[in-house]
N, C-alpha and C. Protein backbone atom coordinates (compact mmCIF):
# COMPACT_ATOMS: atom_id res chain seq x y z
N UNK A 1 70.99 -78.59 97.14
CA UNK A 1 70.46 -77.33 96.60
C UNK A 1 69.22 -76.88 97.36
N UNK A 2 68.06 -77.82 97.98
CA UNK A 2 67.19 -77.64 98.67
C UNK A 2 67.38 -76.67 99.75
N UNK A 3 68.38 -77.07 100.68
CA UNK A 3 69.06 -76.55 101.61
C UNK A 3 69.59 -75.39 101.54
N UNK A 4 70.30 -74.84 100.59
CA UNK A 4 70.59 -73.68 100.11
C UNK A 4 69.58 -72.31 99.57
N UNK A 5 68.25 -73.14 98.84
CA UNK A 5 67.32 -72.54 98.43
C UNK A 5 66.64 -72.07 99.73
N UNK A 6 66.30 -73.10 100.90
CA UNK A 6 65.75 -72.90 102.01
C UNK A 6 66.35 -71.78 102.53
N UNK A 7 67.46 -71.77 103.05
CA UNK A 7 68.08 -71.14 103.46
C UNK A 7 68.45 -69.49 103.13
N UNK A 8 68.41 -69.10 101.76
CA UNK A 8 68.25 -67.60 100.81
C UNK A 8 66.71 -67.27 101.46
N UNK A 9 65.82 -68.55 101.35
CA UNK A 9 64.33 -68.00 101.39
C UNK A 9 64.45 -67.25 102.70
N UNK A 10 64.17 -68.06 103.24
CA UNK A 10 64.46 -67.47 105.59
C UNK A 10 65.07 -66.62 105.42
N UNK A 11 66.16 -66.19 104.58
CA UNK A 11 67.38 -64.88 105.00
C UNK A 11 66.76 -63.57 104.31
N UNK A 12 66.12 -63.92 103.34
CA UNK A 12 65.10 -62.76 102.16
C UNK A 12 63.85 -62.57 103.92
N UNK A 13 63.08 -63.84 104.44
CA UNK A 13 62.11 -63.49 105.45
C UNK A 13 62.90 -62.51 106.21
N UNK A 14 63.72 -62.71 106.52
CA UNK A 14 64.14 -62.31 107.76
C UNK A 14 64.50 -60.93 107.93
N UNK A 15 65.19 -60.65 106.80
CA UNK A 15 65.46 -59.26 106.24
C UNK A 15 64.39 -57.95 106.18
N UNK A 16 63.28 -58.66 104.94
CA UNK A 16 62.08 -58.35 105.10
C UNK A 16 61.59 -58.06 106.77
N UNK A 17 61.46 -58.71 107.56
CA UNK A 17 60.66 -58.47 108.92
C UNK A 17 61.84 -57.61 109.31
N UNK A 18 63.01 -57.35 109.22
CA UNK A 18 64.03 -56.75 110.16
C UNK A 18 63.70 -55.18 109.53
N UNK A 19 63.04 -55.26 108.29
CA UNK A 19 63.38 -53.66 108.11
C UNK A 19 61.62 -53.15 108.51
N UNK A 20 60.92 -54.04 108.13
CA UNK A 20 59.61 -53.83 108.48
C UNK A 20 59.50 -53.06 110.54
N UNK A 21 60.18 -54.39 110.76
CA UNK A 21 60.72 -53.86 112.43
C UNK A 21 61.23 -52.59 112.62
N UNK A 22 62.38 -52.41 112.26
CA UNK A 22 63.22 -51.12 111.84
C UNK A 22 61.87 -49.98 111.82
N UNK A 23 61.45 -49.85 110.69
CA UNK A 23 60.67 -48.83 110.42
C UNK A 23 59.46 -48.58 111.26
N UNK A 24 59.14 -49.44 111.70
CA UNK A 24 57.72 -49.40 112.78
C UNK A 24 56.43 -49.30 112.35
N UNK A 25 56.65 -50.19 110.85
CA UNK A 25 55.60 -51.05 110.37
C UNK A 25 54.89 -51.87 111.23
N UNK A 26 55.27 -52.78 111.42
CA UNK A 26 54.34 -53.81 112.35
C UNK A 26 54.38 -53.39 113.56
N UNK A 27 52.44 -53.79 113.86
CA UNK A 27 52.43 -53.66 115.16
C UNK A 27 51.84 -54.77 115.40
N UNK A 28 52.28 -55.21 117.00
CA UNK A 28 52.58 -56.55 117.83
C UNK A 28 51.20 -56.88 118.01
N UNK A 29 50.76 -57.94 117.93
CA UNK A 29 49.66 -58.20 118.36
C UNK A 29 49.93 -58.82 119.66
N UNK A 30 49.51 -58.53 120.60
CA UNK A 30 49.75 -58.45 122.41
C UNK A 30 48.87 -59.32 122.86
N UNK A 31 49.24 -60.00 123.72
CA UNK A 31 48.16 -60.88 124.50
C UNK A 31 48.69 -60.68 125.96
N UNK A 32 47.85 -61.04 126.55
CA UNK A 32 48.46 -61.54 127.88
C UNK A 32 48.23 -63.13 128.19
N UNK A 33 49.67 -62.99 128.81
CA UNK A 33 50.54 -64.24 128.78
C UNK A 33 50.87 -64.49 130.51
N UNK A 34 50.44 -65.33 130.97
CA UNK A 34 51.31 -66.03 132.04
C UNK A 34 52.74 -66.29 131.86
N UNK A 35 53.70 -65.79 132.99
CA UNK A 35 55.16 -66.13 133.00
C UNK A 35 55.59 -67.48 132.35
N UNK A 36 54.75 -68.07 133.59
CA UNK A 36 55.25 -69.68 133.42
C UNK A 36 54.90 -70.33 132.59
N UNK A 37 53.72 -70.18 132.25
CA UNK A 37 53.33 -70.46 130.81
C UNK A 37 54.17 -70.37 129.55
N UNK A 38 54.40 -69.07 129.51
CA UNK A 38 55.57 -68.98 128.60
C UNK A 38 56.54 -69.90 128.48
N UNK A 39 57.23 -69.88 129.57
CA UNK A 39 58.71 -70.28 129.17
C UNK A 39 58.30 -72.11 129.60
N UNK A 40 57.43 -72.63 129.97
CA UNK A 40 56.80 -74.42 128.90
C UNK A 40 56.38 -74.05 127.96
N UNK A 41 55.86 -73.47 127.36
CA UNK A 41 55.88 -73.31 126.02
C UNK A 41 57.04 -73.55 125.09
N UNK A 42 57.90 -72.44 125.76
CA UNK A 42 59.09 -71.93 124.73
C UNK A 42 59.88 -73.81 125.13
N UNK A 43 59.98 -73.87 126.44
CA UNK A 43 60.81 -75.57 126.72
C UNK A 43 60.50 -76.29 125.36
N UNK A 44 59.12 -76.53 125.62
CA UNK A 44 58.64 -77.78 125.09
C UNK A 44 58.50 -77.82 123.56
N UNK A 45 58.48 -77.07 123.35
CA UNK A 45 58.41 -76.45 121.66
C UNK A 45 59.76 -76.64 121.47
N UNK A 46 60.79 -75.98 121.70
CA UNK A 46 62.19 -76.62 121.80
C UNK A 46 62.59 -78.14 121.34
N UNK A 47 62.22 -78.86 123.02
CA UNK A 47 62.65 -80.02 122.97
C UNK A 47 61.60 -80.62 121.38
N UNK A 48 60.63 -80.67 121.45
CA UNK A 48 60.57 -81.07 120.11
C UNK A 48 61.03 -80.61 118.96
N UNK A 49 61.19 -80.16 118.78
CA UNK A 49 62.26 -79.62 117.35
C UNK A 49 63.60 -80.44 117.72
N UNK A 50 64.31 -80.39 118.69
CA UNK A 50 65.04 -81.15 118.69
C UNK A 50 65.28 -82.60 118.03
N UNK A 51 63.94 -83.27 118.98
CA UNK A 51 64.05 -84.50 119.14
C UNK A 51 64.00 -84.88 117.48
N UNK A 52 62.92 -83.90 116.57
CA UNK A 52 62.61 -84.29 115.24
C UNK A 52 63.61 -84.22 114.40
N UNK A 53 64.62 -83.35 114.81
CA UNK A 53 65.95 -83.75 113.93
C UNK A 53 67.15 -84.47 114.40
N UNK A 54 66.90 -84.93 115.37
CA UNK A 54 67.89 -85.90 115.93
C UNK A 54 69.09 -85.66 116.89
N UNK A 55 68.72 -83.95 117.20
CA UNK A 55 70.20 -83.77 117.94
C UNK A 55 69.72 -83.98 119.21
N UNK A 56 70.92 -83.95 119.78
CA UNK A 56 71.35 -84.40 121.36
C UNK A 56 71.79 -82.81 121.87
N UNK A 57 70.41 -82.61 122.66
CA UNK A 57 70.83 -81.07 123.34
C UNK A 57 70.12 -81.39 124.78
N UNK A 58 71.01 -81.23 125.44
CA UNK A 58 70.47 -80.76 126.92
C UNK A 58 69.92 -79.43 127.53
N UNK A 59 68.81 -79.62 127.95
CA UNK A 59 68.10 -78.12 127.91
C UNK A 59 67.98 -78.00 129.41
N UNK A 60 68.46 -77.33 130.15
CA UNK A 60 68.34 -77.23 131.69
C UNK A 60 67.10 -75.93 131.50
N UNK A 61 66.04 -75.78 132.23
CA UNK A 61 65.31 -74.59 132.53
C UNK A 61 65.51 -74.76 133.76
N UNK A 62 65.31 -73.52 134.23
CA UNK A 62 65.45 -72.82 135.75
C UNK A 62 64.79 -71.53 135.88
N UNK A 63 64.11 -71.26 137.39
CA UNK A 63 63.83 -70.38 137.60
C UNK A 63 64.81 -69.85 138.54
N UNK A 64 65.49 -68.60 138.16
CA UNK A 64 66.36 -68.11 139.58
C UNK A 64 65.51 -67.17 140.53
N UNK A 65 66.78 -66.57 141.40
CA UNK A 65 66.01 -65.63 142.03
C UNK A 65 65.39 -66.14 143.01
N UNK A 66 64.50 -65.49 143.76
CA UNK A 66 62.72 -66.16 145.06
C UNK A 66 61.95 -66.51 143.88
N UNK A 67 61.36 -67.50 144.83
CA UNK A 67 59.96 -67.83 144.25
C UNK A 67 58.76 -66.64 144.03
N UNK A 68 57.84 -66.98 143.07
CA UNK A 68 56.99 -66.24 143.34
C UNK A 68 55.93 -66.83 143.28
N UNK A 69 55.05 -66.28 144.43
CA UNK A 69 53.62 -67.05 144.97
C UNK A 69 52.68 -66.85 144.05
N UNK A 70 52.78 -65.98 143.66
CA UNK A 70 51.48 -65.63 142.55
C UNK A 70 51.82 -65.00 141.42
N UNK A 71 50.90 -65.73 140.50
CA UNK A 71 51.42 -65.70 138.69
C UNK A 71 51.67 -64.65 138.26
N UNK A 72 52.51 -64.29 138.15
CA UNK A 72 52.69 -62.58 136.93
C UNK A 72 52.52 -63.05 135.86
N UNK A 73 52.05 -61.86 135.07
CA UNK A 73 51.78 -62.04 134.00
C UNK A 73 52.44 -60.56 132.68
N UNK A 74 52.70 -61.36 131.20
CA UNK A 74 53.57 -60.44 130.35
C UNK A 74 52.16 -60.20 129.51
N UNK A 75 52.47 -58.61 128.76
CA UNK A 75 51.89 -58.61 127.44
C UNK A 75 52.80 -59.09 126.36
N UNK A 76 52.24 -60.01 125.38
CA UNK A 76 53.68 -60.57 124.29
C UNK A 76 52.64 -60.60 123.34
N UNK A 77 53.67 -60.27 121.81
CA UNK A 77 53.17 -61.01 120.82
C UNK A 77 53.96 -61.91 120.42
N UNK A 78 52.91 -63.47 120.92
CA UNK A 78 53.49 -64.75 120.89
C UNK A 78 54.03 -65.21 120.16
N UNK A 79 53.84 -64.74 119.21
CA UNK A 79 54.20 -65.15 117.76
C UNK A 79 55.72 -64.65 117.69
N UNK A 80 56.01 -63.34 117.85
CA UNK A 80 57.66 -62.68 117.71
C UNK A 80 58.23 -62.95 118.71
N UNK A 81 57.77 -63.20 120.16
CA UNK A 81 58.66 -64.05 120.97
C UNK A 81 59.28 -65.10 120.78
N UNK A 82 58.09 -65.77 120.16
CA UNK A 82 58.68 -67.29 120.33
C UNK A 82 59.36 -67.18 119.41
N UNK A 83 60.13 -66.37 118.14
CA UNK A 83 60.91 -66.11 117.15
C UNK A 83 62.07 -65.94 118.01
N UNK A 84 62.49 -64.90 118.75
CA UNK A 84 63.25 -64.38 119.77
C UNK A 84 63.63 -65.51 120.45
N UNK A 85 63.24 -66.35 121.33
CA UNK A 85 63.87 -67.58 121.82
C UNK A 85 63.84 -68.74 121.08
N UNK A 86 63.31 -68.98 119.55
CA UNK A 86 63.61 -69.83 118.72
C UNK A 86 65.63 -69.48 118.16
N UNK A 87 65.33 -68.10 117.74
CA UNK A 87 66.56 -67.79 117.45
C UNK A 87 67.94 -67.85 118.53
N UNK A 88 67.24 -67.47 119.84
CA UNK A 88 67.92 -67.61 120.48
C UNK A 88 69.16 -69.06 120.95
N UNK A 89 67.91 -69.80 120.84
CA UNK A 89 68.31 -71.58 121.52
C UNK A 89 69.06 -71.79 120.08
N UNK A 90 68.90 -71.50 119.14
CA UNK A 90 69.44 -72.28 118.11
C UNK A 90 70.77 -71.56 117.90
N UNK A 91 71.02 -70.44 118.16
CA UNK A 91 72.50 -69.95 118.02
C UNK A 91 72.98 -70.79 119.26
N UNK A 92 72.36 -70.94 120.41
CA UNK A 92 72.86 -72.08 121.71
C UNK A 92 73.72 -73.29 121.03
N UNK A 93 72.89 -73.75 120.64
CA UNK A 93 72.67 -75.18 119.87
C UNK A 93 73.95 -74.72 118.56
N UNK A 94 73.80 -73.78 117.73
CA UNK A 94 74.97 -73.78 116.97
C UNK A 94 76.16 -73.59 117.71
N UNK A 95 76.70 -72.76 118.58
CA UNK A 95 77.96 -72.52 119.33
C UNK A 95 78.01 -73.22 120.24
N UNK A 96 77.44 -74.38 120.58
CA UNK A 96 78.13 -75.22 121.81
C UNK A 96 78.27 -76.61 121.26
N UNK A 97 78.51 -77.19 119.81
CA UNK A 97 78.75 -77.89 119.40
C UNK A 97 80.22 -78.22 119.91
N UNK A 98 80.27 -79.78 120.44
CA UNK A 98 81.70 -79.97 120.45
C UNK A 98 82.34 -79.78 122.05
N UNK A 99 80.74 -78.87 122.80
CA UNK A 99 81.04 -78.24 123.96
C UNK A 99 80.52 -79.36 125.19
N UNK A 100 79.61 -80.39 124.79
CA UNK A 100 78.38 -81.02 125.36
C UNK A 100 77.52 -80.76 125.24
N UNK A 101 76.90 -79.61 124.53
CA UNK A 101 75.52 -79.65 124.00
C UNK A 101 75.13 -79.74 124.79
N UNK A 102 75.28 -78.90 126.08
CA UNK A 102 73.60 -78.36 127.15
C UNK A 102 74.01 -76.86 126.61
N UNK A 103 72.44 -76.08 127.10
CA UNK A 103 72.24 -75.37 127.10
C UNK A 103 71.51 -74.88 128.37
N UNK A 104 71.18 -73.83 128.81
CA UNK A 104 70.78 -73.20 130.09
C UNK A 104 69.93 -71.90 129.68
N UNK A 105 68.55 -72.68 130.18
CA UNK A 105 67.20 -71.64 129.67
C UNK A 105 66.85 -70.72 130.94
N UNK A 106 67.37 -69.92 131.62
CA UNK A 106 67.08 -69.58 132.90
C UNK A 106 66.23 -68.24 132.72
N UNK A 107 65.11 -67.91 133.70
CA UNK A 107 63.98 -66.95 134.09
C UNK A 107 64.21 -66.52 134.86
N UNK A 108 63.59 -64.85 135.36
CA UNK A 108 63.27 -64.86 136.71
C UNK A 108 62.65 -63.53 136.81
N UNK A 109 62.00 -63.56 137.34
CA UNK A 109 60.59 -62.50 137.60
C UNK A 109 61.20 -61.70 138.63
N UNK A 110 61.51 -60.50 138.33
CA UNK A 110 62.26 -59.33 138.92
C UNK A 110 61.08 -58.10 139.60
N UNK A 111 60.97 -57.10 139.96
CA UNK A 111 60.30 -56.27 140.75
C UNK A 111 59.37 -56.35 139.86
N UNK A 112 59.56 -55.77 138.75
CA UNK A 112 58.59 -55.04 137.51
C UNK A 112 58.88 -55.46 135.93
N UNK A 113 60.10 -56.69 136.18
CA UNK A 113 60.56 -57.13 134.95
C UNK A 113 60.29 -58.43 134.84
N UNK A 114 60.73 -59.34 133.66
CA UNK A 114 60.60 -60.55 133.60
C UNK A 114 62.39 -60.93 132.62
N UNK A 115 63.36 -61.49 133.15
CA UNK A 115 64.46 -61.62 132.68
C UNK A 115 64.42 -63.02 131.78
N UNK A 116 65.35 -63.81 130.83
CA UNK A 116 65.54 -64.79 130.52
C UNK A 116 66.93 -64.80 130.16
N UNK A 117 67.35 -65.75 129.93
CA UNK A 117 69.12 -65.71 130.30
C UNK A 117 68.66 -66.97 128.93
N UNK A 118 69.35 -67.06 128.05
CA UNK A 118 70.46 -68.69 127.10
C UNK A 118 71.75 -68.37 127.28
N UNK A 119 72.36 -69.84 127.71
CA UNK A 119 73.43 -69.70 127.99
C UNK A 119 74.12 -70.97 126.87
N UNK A 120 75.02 -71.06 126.34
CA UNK A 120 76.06 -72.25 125.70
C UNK A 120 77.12 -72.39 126.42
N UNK A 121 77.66 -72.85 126.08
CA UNK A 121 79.13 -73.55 127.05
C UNK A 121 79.92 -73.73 125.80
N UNK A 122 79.82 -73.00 124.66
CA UNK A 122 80.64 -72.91 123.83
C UNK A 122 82.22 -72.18 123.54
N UNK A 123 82.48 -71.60 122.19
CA UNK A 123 83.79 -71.59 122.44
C UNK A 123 84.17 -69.72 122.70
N UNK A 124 82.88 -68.92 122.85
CA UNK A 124 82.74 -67.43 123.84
C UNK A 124 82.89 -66.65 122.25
N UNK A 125 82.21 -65.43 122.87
CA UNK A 125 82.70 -64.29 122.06
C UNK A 125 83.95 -63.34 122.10
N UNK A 126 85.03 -62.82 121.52
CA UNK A 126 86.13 -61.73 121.96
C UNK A 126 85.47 -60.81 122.94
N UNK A 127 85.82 -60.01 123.64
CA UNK A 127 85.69 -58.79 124.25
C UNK A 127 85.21 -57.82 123.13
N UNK A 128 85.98 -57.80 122.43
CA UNK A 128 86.25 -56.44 121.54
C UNK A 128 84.78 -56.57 120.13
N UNK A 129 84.71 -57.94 120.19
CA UNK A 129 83.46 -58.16 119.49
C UNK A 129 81.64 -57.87 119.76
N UNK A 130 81.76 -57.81 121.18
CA UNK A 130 80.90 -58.05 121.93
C UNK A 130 79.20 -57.17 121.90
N UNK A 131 80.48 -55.72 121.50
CA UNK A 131 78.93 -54.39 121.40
C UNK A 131 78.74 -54.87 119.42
N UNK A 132 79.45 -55.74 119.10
CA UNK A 132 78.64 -55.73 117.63
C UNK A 132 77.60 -56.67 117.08
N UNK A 133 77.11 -57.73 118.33
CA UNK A 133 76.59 -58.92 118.31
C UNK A 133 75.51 -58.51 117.57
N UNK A 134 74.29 -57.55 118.17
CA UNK A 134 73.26 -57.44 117.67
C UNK A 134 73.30 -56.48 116.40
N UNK A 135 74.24 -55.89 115.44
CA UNK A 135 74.02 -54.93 114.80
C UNK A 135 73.82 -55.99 113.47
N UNK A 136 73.18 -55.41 112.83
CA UNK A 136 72.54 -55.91 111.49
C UNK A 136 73.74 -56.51 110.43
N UNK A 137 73.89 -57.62 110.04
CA UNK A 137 74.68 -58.57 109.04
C UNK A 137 76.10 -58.73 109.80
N UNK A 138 76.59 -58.53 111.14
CA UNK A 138 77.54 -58.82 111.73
C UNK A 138 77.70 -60.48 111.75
N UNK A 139 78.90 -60.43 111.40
CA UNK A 139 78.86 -62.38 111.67
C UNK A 139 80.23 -62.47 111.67
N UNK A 140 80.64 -63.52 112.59
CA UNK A 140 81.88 -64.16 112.86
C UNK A 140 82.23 -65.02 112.02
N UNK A 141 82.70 -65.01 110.81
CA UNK A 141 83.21 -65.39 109.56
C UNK A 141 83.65 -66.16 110.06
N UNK A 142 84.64 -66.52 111.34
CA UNK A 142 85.31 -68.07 111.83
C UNK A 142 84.37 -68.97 112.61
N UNK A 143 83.35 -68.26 113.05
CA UNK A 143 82.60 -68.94 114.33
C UNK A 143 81.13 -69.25 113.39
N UNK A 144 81.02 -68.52 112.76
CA UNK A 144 79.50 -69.02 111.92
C UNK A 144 79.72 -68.13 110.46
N UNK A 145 80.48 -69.47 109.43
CA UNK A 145 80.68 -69.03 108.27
C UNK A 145 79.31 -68.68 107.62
N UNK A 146 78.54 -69.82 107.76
CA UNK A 146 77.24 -69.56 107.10
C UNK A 146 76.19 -68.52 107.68
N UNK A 147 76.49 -67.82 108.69
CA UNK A 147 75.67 -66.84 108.88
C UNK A 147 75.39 -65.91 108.43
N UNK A 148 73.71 -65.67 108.22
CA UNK A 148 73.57 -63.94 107.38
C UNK A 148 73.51 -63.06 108.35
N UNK A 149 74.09 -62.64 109.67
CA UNK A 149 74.08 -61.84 110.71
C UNK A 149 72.70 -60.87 110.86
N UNK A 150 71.93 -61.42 110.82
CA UNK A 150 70.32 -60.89 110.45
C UNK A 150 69.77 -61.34 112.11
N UNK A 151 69.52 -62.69 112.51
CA UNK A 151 68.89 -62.80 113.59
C UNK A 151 69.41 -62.33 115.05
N UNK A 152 70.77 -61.70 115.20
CA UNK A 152 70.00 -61.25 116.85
C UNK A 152 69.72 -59.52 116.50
N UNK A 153 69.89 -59.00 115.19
CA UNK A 153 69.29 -58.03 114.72
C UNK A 153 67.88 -57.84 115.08
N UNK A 154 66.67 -59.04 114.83
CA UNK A 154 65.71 -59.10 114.71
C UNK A 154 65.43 -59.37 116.19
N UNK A 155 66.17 -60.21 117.02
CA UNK A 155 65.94 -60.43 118.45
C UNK A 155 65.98 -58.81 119.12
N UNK A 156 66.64 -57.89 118.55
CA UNK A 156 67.08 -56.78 119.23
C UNK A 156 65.71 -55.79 118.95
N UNK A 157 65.80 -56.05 117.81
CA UNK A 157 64.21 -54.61 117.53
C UNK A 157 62.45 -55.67 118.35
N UNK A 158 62.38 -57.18 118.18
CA UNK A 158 61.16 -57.11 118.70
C UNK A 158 61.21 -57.01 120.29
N UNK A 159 62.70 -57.52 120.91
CA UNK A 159 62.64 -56.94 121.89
C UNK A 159 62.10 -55.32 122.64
N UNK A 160 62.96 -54.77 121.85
CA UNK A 160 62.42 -53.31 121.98
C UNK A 160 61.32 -52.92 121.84
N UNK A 161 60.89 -53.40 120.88
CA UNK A 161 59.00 -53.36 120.43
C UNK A 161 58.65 -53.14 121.83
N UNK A 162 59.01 -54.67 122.02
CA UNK A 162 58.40 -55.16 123.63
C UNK A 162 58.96 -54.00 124.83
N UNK A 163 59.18 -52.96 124.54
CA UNK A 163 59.92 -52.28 125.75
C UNK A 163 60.81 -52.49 126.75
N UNK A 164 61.69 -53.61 126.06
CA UNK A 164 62.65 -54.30 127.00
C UNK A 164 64.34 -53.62 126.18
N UNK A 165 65.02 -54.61 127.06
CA UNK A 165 66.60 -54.50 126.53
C UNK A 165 67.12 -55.84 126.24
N UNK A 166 68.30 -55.85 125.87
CA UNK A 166 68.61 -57.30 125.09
C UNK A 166 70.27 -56.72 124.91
N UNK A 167 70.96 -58.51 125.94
CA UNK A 167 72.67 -57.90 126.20
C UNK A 167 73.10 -59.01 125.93
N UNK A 168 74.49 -59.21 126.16
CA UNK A 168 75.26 -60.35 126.29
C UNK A 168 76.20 -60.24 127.11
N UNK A 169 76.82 -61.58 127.68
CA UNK A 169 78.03 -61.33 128.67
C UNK A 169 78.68 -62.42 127.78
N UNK A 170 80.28 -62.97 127.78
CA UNK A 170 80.38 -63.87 126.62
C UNK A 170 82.00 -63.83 127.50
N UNK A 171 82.58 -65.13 127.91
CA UNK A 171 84.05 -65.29 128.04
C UNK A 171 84.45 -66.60 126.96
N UNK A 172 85.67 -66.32 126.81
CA UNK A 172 86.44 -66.96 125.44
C UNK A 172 86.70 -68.14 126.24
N UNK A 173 86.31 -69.16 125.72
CA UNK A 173 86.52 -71.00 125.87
C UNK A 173 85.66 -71.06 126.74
N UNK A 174 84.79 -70.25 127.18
CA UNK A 174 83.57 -71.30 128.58
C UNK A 174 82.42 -70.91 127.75
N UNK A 175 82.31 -69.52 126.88
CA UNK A 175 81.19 -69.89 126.58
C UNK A 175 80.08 -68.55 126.54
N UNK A 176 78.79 -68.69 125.70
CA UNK A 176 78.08 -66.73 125.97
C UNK A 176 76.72 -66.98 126.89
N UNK A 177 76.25 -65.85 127.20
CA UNK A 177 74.66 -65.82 127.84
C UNK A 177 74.18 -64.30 126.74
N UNK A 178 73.35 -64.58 125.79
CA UNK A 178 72.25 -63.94 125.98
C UNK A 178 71.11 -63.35 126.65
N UNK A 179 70.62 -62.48 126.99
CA UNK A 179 69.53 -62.02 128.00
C UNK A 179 68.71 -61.07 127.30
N UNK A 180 67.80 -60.91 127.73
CA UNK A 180 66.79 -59.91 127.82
C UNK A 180 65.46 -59.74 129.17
N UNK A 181 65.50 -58.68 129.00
CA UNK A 181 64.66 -58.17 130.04
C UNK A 181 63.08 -57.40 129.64
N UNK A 182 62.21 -57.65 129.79
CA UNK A 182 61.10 -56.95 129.49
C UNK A 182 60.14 -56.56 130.22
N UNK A 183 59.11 -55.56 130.69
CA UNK A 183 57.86 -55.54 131.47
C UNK A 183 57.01 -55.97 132.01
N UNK A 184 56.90 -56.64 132.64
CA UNK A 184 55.87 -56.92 133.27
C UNK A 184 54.25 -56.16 133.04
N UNK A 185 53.36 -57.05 133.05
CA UNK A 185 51.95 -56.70 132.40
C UNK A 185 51.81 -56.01 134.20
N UNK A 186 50.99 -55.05 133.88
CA UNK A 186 50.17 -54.19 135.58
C UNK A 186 49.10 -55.50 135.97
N UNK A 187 49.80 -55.75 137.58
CA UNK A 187 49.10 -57.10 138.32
C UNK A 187 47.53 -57.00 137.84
N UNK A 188 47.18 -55.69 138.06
CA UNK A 188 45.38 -55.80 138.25
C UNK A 188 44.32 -55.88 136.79
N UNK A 189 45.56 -55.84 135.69
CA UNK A 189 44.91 -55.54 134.23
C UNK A 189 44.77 -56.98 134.24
C-alpha cells in the first residue's frame, strides 16, 4: 500500500507542476552551468540511485561529435533539468528491462546548441505511436501498464521553458533515443 500511496502522491506532484508549466506560472531559476559539469552531475547522481536500489544498469556516457577546447557553458534551472534527465534515464531503465540493461547517455556541444541523446536497447516504440510520446497522460497500456503518461509531458514543457526542442527516434525490437536540444549560454556572459 506504501508503494501505491507513493506513487498517487508523485502523480498528484507531477500533474500539479505540468499544469503550473503549461500555464507559465513558474519561472526557472537560471544559473549558469558548465557543459561538462552538467552531464557528471546528471552521471553520477544516476549511478547512485542505482546502486541504492540494487539494479544492474550500465550507463555508457559519451561525448560525440569534435572535441571542444574550451568550456561552454548553459543557462539551466538545475533543479528542472535534473528532473528532465532523472525522468529521462528511468523510462531507459524501465524499457530496456530484459534488454541488458545499458543505457547510452550521449552529449554534444553543437554550433550554438548543447544536444543529449538516452538511448535503451529496449523493445522500441510503433511508428504510428511516435508523435504521441510527449502529449499529456499518453501511455502504452502494454509497454508501461502502470504509467500515468505525465512525465515526458513535463520533460516537453521545461524543455521549452529552456528554449530548446525535445524528439524521439524509436525502432521496434532494438530499441528508443530520446533527445533534446537547448541553447547555449553567450561565450562572453
Amino acid at each position: 500500500m506504501v508503494s501505491k500511496s507513493g506513487y498517487a502522491r508523485q502523480m498528484v506532484q507531477d500533474m500539479f507542476d505540468l499544469l503550473k508549466l503549461e500555464s507559465g506560472e513558474v519561472d526557472l531559476n537560471l544559473e549558469k552551468v558548465a557543459v561538462a559539469q552538467f552531464i557528471t552531475d546528471v552521471a553520477e547522481r544516476f549511478r547512485i540511485e542505482m546502486e541504492a536500489t540494487g539494479k544492474k544498469v550500465e550507463l555508457l556516457v559519451q561525448e560525440t561529435g569534435k572535441s571542444v577546447k574550451m568550456e561552454r557553458w548553459l543557462e539551466l534551472d538545475i533543479h528542472r533539468m535534473m528532473r528532465v534527465m532523472q525522468n529521462l534515464l528511468d523510462n531507459a531503465v524501465k524499457f530496456s528491462r530484459g534488454s541488458g540493461d545499458r543505457i547510452e547517455l550521449k552529449w554534444e556541444v553543437q554550433a550554438d546548441k548543447f544536444r543529449v541523446e538516452v538511448t535503451d536497447f529496449g523493445r522500441g516504440i510503433e511508428p504510428a505511436l511516435l508523435p504521441f510520446v510527449f502529449n499529456r497522460f499518453y501511455v502504452q497500456k502494454n509497454a508501461n501498464p502502470n504509467g500515468s503518461g505525465i512525465g515526458l509531458s513535463v520533460v516537453k514543457e521545461i524543455i521549452e521553458r529552456h528554449r530548446g526542442e525535445v524528439g524521439v527516434r524509436s525502432v521496434v525490437g532494438k530499441g528508443s533515443t530520446f533527445f533534446f536540444t537547448i541553447p547555449l549560454s553567450p561565450q562572453n556572459s
